[in-house]
C-alpha atoms as a PDB file:
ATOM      1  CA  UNK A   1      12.628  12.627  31.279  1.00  0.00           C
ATOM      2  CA  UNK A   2      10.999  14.138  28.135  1.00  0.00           C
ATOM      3  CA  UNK A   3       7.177  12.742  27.942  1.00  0.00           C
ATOM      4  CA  UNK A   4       5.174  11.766  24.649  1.00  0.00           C
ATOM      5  CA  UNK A   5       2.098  13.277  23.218  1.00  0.00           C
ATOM      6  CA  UNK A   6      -1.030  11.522  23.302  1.00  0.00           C
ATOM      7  CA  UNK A   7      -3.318  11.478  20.299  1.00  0.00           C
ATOM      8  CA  UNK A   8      -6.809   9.977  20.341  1.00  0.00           C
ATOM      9  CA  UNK A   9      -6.680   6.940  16.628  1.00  0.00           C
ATOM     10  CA  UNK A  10      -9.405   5.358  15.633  1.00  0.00           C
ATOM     11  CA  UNK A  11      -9.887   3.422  13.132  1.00  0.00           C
ATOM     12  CA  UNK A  12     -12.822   1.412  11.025  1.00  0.00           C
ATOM     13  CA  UNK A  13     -12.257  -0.995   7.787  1.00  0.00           C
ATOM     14  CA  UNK A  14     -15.327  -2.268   5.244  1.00  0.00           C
ATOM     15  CA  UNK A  15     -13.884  -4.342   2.858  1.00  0.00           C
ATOM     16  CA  UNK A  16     -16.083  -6.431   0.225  1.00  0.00           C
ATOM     17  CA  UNK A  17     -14.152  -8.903  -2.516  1.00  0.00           C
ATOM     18  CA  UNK A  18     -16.280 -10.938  -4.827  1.00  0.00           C
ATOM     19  CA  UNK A  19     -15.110 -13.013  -8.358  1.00  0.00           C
ATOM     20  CA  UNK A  20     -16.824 -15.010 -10.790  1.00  0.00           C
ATOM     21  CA  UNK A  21     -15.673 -17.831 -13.747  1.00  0.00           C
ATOM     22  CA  UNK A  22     -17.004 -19.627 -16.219  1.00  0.00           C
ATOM     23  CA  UNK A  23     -15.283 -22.106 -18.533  1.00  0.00           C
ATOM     24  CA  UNK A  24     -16.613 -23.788 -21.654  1.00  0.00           C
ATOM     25  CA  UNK A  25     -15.740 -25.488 -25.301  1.00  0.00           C
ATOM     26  CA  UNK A  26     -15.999 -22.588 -27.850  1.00  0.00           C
ATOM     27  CA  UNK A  27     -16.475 -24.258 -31.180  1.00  0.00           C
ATOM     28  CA  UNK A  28     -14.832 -27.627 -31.276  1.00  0.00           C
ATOM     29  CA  UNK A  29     -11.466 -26.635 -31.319  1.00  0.00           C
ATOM     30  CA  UNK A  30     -10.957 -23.959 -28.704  1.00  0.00           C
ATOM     31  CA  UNK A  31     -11.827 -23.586 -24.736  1.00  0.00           C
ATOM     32  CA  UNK A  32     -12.499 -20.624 -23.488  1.00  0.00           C
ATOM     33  CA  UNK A  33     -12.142 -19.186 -19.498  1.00  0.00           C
ATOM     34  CA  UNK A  34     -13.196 -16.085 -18.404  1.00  0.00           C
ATOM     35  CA  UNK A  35     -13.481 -13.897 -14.735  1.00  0.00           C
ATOM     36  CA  UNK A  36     -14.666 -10.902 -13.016  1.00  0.00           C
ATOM     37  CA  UNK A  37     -13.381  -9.989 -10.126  1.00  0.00           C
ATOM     38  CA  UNK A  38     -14.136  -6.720  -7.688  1.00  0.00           C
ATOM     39  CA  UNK A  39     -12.603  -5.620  -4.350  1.00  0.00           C
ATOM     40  CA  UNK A  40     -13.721  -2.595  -2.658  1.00  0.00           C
ATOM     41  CA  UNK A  41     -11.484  -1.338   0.760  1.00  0.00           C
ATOM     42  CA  UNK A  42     -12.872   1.877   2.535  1.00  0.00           C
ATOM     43  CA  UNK A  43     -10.530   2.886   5.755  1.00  0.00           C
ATOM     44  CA  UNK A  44     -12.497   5.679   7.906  1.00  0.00           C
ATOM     45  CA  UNK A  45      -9.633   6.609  10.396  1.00  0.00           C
ATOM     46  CA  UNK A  46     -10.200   9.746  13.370  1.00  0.00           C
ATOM     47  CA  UNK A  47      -7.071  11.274  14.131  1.00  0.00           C
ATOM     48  CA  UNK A  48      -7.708  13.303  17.107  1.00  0.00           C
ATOM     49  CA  UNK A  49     -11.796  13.728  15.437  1.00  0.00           C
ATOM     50  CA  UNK A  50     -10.395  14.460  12.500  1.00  0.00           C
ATOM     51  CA  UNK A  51     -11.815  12.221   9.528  1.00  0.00           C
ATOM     52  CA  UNK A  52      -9.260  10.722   7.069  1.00  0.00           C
ATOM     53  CA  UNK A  53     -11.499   8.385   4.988  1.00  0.00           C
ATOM     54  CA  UNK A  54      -9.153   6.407   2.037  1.00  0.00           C
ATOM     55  CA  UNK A  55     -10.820   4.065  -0.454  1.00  0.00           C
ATOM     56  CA  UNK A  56      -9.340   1.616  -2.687  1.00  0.00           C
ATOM     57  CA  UNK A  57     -11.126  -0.192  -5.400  1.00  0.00           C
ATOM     58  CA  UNK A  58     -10.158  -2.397  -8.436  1.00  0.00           C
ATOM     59  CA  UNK A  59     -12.291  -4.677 -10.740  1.00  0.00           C
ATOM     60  CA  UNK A  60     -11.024  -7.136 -13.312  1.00  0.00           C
ATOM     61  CA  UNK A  61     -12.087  -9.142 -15.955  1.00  0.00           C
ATOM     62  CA  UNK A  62     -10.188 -11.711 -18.010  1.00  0.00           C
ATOM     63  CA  UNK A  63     -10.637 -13.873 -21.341  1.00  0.00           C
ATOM     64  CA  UNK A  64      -8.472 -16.995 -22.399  1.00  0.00           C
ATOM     65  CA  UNK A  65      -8.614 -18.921 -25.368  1.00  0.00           C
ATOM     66  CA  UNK A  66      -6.831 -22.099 -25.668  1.00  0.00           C
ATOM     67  CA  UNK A  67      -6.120 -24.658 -28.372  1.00  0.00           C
ATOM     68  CA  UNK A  68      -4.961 -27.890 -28.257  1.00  0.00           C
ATOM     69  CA  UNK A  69      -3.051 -28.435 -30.946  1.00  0.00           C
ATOM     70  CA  UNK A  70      -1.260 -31.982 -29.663  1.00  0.00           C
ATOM     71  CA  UNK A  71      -1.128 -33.782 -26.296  1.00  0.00           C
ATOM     72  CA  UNK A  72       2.663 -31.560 -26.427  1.00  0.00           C
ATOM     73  CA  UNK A  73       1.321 -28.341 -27.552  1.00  0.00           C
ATOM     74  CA  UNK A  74      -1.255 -25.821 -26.744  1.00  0.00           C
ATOM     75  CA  UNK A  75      -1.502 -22.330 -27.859  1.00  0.00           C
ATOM     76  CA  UNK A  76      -3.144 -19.481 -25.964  1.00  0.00           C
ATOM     77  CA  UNK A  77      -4.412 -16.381 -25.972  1.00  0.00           C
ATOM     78  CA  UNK A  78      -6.342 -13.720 -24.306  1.00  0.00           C
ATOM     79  CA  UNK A  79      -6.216 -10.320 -22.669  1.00  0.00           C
ATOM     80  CA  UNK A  80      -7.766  -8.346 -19.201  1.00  0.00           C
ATOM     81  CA  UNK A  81      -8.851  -4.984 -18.364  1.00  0.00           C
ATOM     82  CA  UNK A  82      -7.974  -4.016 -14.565  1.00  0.00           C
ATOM     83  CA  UNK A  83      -9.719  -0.824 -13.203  1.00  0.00           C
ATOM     84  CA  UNK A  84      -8.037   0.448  -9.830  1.00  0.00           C
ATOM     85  CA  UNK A  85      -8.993   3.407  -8.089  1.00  0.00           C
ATOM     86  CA  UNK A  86      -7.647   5.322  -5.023  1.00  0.00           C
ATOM     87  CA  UNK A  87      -9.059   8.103  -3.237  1.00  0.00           C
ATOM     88  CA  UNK A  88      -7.934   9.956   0.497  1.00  0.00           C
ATOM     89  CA  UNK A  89      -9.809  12.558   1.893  1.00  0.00           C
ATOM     90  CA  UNK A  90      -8.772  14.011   4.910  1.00  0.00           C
ATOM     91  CA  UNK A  91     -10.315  17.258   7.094  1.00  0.00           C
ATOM     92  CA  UNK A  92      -7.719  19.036   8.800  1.00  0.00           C
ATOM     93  CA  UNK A  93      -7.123  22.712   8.334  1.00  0.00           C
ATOM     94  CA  UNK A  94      -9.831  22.247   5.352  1.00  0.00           C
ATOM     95  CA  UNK A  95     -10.265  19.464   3.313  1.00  0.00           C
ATOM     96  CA  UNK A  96      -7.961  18.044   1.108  1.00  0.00           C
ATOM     97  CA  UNK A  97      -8.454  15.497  -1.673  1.00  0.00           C
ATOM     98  CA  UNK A  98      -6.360  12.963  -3.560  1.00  0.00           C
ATOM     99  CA  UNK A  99      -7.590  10.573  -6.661  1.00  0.00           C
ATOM    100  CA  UNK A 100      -5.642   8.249  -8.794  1.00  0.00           C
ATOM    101  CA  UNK A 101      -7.500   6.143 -11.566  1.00  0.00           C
ATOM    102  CA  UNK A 102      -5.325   3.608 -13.717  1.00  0.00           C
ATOM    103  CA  UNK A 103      -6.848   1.360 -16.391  1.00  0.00           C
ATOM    104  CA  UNK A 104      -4.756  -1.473 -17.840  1.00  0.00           C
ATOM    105  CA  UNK A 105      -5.616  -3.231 -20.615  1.00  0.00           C
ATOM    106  CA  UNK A 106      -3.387  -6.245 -21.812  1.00  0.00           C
ATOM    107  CA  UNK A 107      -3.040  -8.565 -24.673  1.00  0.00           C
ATOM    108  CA  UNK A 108      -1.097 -11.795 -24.683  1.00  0.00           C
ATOM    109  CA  UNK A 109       0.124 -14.660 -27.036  1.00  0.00           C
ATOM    110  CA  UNK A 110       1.467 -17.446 -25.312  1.00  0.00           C
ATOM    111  CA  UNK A 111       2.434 -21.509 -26.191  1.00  0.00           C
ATOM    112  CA  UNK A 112       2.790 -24.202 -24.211  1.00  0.00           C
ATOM    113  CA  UNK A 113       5.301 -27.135 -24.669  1.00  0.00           C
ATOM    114  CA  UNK A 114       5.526 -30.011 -22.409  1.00  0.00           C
ATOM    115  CA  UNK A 115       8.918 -31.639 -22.639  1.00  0.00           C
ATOM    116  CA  UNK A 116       7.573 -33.785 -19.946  1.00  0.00           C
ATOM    117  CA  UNK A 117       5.155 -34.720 -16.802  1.00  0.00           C
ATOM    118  CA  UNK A 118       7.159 -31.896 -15.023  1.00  0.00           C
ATOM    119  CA  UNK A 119       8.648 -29.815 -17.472  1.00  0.00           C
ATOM    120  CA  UNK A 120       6.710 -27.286 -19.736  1.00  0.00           C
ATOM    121  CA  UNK A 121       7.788 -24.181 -20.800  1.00  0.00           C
ATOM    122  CA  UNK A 122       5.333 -21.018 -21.918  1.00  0.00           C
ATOM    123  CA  UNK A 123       7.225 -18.553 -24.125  1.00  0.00           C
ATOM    124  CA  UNK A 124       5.354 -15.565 -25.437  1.00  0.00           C
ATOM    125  CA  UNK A 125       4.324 -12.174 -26.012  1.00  0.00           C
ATOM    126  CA  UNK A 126       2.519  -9.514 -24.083  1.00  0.00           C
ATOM    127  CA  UNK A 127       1.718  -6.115 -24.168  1.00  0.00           C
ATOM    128  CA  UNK A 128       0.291  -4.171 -21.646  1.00  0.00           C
ATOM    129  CA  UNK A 129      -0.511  -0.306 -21.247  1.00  0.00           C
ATOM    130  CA  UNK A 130      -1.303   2.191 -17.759  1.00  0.00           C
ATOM    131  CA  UNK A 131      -3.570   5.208 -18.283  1.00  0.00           C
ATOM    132  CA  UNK A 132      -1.748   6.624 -14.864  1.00  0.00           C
ATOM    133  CA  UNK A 133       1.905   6.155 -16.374  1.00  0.00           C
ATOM    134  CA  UNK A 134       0.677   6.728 -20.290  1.00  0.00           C
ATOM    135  CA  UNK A 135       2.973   4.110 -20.850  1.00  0.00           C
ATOM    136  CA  UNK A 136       3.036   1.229 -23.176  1.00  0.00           C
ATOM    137  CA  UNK A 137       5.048  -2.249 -22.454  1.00  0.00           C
ATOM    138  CA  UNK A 138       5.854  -4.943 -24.609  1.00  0.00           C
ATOM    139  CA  UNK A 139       6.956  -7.680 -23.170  1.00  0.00           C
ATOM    140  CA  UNK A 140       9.829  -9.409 -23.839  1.00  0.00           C
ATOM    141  CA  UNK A 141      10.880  -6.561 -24.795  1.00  0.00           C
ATOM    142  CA  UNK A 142      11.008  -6.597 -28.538  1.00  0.00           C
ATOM    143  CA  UNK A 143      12.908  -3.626 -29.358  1.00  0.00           C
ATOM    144  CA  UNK A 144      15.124  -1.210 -27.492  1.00  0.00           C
ATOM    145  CA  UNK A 145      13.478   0.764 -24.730  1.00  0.00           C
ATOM    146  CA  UNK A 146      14.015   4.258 -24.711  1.00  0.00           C
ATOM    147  CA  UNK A 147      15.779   5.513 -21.440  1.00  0.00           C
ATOM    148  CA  UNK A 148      12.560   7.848 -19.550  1.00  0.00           C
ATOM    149  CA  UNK A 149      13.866  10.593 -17.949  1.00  0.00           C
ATOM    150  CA  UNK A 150      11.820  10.606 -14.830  1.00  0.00           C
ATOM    151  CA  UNK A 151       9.864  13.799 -13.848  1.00  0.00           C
ATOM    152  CA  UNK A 152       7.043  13.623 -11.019  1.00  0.00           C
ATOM    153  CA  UNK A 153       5.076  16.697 -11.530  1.00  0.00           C
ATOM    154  CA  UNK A 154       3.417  18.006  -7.456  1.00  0.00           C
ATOM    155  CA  UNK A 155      -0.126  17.377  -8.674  1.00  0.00           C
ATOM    156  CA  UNK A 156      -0.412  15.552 -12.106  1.00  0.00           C
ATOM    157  CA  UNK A 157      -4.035  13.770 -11.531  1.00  0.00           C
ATOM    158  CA  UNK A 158      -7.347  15.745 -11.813  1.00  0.00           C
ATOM    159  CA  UNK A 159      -8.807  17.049  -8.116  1.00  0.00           C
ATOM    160  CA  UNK A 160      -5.372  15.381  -6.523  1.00  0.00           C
ATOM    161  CA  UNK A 161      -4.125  17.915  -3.876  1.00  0.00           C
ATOM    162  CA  UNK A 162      -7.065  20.149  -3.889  1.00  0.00           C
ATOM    163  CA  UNK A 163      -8.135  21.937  -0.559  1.00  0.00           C
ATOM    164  CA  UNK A 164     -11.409  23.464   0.061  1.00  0.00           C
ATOM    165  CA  UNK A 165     -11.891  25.252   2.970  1.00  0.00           C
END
């Protein structure tokens, strides 16, 4: 009978999450909503008294403008920023490091039509962009996409993978 290894896991979580809203007439014609929102996540895990301490964070905030044109037809608009972060340090053998930051800002252009107390449909536009993939989007997409060839470089984010001893 072959017998397991035992290895000492521990493991604490602080996690804090907090949003705000407000919503108000802008002009006569338009309404306008906007939010925050921020979540912070920090893991501090022992692996045999080893530390391996990962942290995820985001915040977001959001603007929407909306028109009435008819009791059938509204028109909308807006965009959001969303800042994520991502960090994992762990001490074994040295300490090692690895960071990813994205920021992704978005536009969007959007109608509604209510064909009836159930029914509405929303077609629009929106365009979005990732500072992590350097990557535009457009969606629907309006013209042809360009086929990526996909290459994942070992390290490709400032201070990921780096050891000191």
């Amino acid at each position: 009978m072959e017998h397991g290894t035992l290895y000492n896991i521990g493991i604490r979580n602080h996690a804090v999450y907090a949003n705000t809203t407000c919503t108000g007439p802008l002009g006569e014609k338009w309404l306008l909503r906007s939010g925050e929102a921020y979540s912070l996540d920090r893991e501090n895990m022992q692996y045999n008294g080893r530390p391996v301490i990962t942290t995820n964070s985001a915040f977001q905030v959001k603007m929407v403008l909306t028109r009435p044109v008819s009791d059938l037809f509204k028109l909308r608009m807006g965009g959001d920023v969303i800042y994520e972060g991502y960090q994992q340090l762990i001490r074994m053998d040295g300490t090692h490091t690895f960071n990813l930051m994205d920021e992704q800002p978005s536009l969007f252009l959007e109608s509604e039509i209510t064909l009836s107390r159930q029914i509405a449909l929303r077609p629009g536009v929106r365009s979005s962009y990732s500072s992590l993939l350097d990557e535009l989007s457009l969606y629907p997409p309006v013209f042809p996409q360009p086929s990526k060839q996909v290459h994942t470089p070992r390290y490709p984010w400032p201070g990921a993978g780096s050891s000191r001893n």
